[in-house]
PDB file of N, CA and C in Angstrom:
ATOM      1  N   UNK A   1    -160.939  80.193 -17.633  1.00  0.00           N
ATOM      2  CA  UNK A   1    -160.450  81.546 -17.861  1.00  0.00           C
ATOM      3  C   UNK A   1    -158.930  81.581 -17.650  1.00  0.00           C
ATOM      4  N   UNK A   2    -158.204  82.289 -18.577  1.00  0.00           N
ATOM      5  CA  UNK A   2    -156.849  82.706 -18.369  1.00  0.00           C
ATOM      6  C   UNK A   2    -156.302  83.635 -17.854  1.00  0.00           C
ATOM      7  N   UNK A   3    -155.463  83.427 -17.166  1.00  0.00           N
ATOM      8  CA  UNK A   3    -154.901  84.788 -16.337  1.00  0.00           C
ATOM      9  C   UNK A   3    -154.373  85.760 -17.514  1.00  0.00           C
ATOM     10  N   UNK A   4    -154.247  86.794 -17.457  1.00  0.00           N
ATOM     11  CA  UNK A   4    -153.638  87.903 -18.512  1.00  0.00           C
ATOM     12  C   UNK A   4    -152.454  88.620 -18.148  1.00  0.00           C
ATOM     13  N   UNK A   5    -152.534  88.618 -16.655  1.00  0.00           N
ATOM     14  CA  UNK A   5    -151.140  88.900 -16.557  1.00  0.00           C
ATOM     15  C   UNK A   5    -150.518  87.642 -15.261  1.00  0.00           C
ATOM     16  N   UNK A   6    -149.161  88.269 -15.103  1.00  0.00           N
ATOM     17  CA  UNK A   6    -148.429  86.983 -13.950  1.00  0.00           C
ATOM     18  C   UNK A   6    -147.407  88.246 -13.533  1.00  0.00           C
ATOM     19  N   UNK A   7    -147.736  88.438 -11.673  1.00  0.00           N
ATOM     20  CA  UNK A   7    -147.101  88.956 -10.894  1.00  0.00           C
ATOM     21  C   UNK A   7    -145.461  88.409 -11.010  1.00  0.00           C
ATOM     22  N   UNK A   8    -144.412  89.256 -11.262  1.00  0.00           N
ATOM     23  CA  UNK A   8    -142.908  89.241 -11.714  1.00  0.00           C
ATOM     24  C   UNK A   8    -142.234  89.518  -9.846  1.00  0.00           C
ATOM     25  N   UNK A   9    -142.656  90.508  -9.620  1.00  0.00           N
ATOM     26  CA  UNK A   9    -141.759  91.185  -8.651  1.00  0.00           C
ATOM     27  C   UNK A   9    -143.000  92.014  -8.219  1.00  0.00           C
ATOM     28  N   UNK A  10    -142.759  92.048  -6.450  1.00  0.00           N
ATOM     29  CA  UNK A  10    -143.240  93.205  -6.003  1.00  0.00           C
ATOM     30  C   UNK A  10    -142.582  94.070  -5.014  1.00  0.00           C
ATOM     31  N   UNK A  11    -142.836  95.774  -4.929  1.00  0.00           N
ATOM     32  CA  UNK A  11    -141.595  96.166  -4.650  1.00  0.00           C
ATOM     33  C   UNK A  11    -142.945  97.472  -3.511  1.00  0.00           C
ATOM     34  N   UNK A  12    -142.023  97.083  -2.325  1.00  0.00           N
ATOM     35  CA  UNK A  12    -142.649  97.703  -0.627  1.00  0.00           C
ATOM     36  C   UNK A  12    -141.887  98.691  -0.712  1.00  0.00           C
ATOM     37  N   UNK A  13    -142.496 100.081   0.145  1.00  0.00           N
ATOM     38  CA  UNK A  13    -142.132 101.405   0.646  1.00  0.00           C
ATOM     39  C   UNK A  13    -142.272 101.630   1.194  1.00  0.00           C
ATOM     40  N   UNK A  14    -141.370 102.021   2.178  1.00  0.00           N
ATOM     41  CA  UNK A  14    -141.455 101.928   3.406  1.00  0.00           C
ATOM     42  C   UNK A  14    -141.571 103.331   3.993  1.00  0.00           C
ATOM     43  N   UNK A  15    -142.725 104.242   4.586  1.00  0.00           N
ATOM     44  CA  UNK A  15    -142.238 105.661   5.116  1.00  0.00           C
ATOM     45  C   UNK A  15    -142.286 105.816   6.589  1.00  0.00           C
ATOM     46  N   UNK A  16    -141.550 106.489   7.348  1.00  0.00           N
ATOM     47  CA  UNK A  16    -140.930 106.680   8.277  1.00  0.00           C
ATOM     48  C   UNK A  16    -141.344 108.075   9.140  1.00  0.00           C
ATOM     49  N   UNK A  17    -141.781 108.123  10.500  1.00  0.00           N
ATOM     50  CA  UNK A  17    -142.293 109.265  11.106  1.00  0.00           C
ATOM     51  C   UNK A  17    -141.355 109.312  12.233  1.00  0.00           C
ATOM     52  N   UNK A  18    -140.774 110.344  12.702  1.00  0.00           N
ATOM     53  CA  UNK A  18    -140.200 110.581  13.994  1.00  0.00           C
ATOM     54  C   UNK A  18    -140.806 110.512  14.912  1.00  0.00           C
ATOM     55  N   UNK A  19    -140.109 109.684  15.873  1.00  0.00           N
ATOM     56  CA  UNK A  19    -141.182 109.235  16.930  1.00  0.00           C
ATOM     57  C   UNK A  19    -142.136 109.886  18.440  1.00  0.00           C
ATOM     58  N   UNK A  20    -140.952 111.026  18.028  1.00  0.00           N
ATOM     59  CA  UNK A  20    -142.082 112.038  18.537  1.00  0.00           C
ATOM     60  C   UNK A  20    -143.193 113.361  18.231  1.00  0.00           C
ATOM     61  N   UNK A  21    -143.650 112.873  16.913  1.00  0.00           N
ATOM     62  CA  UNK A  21    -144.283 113.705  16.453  1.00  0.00           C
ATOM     63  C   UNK A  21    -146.261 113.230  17.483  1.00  0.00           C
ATOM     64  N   UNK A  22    -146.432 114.460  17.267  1.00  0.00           N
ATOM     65  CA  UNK A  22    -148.037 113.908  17.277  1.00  0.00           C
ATOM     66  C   UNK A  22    -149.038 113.534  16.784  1.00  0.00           C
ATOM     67  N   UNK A  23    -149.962 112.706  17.382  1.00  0.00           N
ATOM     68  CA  UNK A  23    -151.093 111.442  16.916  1.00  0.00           C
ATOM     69  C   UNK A  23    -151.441 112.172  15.448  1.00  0.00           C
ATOM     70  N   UNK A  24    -151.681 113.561  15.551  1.00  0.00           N
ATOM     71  CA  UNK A  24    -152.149 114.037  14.366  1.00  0.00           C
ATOM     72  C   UNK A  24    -151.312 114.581  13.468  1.00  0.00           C
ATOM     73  N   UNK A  25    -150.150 114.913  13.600  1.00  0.00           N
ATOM     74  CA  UNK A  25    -149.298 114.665  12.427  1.00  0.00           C
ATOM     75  C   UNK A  25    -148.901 113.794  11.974  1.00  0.00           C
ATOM     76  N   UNK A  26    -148.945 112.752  12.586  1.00  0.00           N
ATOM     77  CA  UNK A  26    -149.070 111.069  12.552  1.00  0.00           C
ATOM     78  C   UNK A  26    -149.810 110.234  11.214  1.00  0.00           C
ATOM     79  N   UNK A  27    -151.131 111.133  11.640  1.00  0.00           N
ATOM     80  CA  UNK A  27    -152.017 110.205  10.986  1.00  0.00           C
ATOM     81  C   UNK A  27    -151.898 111.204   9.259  1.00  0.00           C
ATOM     82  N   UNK A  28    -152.115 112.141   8.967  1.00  0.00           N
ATOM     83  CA  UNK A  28    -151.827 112.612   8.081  1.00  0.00           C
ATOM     84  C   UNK A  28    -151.084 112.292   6.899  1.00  0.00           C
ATOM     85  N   UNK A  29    -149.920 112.009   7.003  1.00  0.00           N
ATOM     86  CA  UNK A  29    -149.181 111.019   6.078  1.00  0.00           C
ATOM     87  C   UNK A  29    -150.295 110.207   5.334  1.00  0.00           C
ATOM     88  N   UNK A  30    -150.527 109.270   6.434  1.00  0.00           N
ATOM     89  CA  UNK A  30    -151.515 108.007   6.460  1.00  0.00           C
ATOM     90  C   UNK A  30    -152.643 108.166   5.071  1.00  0.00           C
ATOM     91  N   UNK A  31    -153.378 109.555   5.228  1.00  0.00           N
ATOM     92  CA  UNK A  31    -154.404 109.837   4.373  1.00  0.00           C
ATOM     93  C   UNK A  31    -154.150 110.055   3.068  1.00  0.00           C
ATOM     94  N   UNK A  32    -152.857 111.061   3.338  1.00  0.00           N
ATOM     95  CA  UNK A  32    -151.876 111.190   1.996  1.00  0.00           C
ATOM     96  C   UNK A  32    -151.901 109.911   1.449  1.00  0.00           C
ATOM     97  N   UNK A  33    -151.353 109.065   1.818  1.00  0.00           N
ATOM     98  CA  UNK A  33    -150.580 108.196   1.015  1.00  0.00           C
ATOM     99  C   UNK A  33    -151.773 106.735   0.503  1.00  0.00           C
ATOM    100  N   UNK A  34    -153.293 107.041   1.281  1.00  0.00           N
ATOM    101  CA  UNK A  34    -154.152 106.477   0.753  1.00  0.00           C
ATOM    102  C   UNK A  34    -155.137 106.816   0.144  1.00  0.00           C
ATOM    103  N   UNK A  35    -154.673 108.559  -0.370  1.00  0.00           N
ATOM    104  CA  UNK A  35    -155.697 108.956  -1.044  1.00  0.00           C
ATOM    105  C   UNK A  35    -155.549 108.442  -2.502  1.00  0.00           C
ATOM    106  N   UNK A  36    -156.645 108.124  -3.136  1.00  0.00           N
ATOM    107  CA  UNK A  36    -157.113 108.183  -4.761  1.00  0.00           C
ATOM    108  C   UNK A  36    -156.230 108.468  -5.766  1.00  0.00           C
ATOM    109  N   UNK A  37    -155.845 110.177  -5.764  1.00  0.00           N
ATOM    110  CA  UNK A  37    -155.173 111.052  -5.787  1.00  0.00           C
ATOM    111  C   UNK A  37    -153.851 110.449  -5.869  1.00  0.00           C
ATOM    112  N   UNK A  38    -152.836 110.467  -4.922  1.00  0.00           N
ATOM    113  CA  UNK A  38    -151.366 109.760  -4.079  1.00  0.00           C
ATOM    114  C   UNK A  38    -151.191 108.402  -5.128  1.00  0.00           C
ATOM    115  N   UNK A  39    -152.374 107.382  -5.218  1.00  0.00           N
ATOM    116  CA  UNK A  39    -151.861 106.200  -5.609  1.00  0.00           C
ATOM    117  C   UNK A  39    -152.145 106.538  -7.124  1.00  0.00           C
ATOM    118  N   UNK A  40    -153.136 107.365  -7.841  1.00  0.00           N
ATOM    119  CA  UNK A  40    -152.777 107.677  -9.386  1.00  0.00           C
ATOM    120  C   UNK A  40    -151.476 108.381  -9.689  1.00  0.00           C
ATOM    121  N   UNK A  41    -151.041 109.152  -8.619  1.00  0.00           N
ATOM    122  CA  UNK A  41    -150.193 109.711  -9.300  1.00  0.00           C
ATOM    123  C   UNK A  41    -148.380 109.212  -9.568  1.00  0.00           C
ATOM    124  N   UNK A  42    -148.687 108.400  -8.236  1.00  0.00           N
ATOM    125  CA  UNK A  42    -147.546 107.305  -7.978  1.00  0.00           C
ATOM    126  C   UNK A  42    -148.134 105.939  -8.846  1.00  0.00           C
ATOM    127  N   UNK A  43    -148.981 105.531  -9.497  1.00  0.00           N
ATOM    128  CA  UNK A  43    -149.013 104.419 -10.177  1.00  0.00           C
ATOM    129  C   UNK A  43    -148.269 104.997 -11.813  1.00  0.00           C
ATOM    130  N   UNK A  44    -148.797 106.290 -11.779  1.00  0.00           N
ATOM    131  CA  UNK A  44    -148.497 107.194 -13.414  1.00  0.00           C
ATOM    132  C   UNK A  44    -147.119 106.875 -13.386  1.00  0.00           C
ATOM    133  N   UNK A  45    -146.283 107.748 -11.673  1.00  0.00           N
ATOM    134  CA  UNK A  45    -144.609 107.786 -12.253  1.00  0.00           C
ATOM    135  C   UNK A  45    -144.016 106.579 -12.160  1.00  0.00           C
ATOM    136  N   UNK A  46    -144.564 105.037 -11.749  1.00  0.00           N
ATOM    137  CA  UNK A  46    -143.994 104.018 -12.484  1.00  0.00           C
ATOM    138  C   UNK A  46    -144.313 103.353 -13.234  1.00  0.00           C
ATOM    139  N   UNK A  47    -145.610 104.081 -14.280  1.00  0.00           N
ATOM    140  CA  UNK A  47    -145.731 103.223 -15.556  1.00  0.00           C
ATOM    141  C   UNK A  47    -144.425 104.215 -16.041  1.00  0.00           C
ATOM    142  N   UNK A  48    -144.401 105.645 -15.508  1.00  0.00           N
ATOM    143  CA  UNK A  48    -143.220 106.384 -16.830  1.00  0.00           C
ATOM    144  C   UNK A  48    -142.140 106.047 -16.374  1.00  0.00           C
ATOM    145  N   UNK A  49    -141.472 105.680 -15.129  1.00  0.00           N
ATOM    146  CA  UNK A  49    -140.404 105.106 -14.888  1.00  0.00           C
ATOM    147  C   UNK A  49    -140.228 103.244 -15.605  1.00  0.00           C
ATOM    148  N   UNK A  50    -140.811 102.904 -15.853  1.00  0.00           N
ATOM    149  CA  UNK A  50    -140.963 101.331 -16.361  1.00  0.00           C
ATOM    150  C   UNK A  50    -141.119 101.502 -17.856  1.00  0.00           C
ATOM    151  N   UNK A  51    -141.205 102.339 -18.436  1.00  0.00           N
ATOM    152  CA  UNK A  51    -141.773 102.131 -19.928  1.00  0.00           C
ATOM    153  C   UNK A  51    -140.175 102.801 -20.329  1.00  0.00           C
ATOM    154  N   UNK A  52    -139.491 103.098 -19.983  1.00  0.00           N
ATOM    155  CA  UNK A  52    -138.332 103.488 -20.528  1.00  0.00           C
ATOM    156  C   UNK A  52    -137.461 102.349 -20.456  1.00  0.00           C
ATOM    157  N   UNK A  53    -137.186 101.062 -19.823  1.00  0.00           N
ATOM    158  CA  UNK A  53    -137.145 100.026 -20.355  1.00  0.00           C
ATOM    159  C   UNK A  53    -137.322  99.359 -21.085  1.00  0.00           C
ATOM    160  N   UNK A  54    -136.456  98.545 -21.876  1.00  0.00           N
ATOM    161  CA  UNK A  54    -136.847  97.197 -22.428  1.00  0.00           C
ATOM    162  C   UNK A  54    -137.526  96.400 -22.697  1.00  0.00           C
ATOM    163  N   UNK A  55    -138.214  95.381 -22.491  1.00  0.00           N
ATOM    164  CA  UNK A  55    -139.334  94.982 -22.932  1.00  0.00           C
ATOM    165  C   UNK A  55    -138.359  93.561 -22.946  1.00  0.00           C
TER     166      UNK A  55
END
């Protein structure tokens, strides 16, 4: 079997909480940013940020 695609670059984000917030405003982010939801909608704005490139 052939691979179909080949990993180029991968690109980390880093988010940031003040360190004195609490456990439960804490964790919140957390859910955000692993909901379903969060990663379709952030996968959408860099296919539309990437497709305005070159090729």
């Amino acid at each position: 079997m052939t691979a179909t695609t080949v990993v180029l670059d991968e690109l980390h984000v880093t988010f940031r909480n003040p360190s004195d917030l609490s456990v439960t405003r804490t964790e919140k982010p957390g859910v955000t940013l692993s909901s379903p939801e969060f990663m379709a909608r952030l996968r959408r704005a860099i296919r539309n940020v990437v497709r305005n490139y070159p090729n």
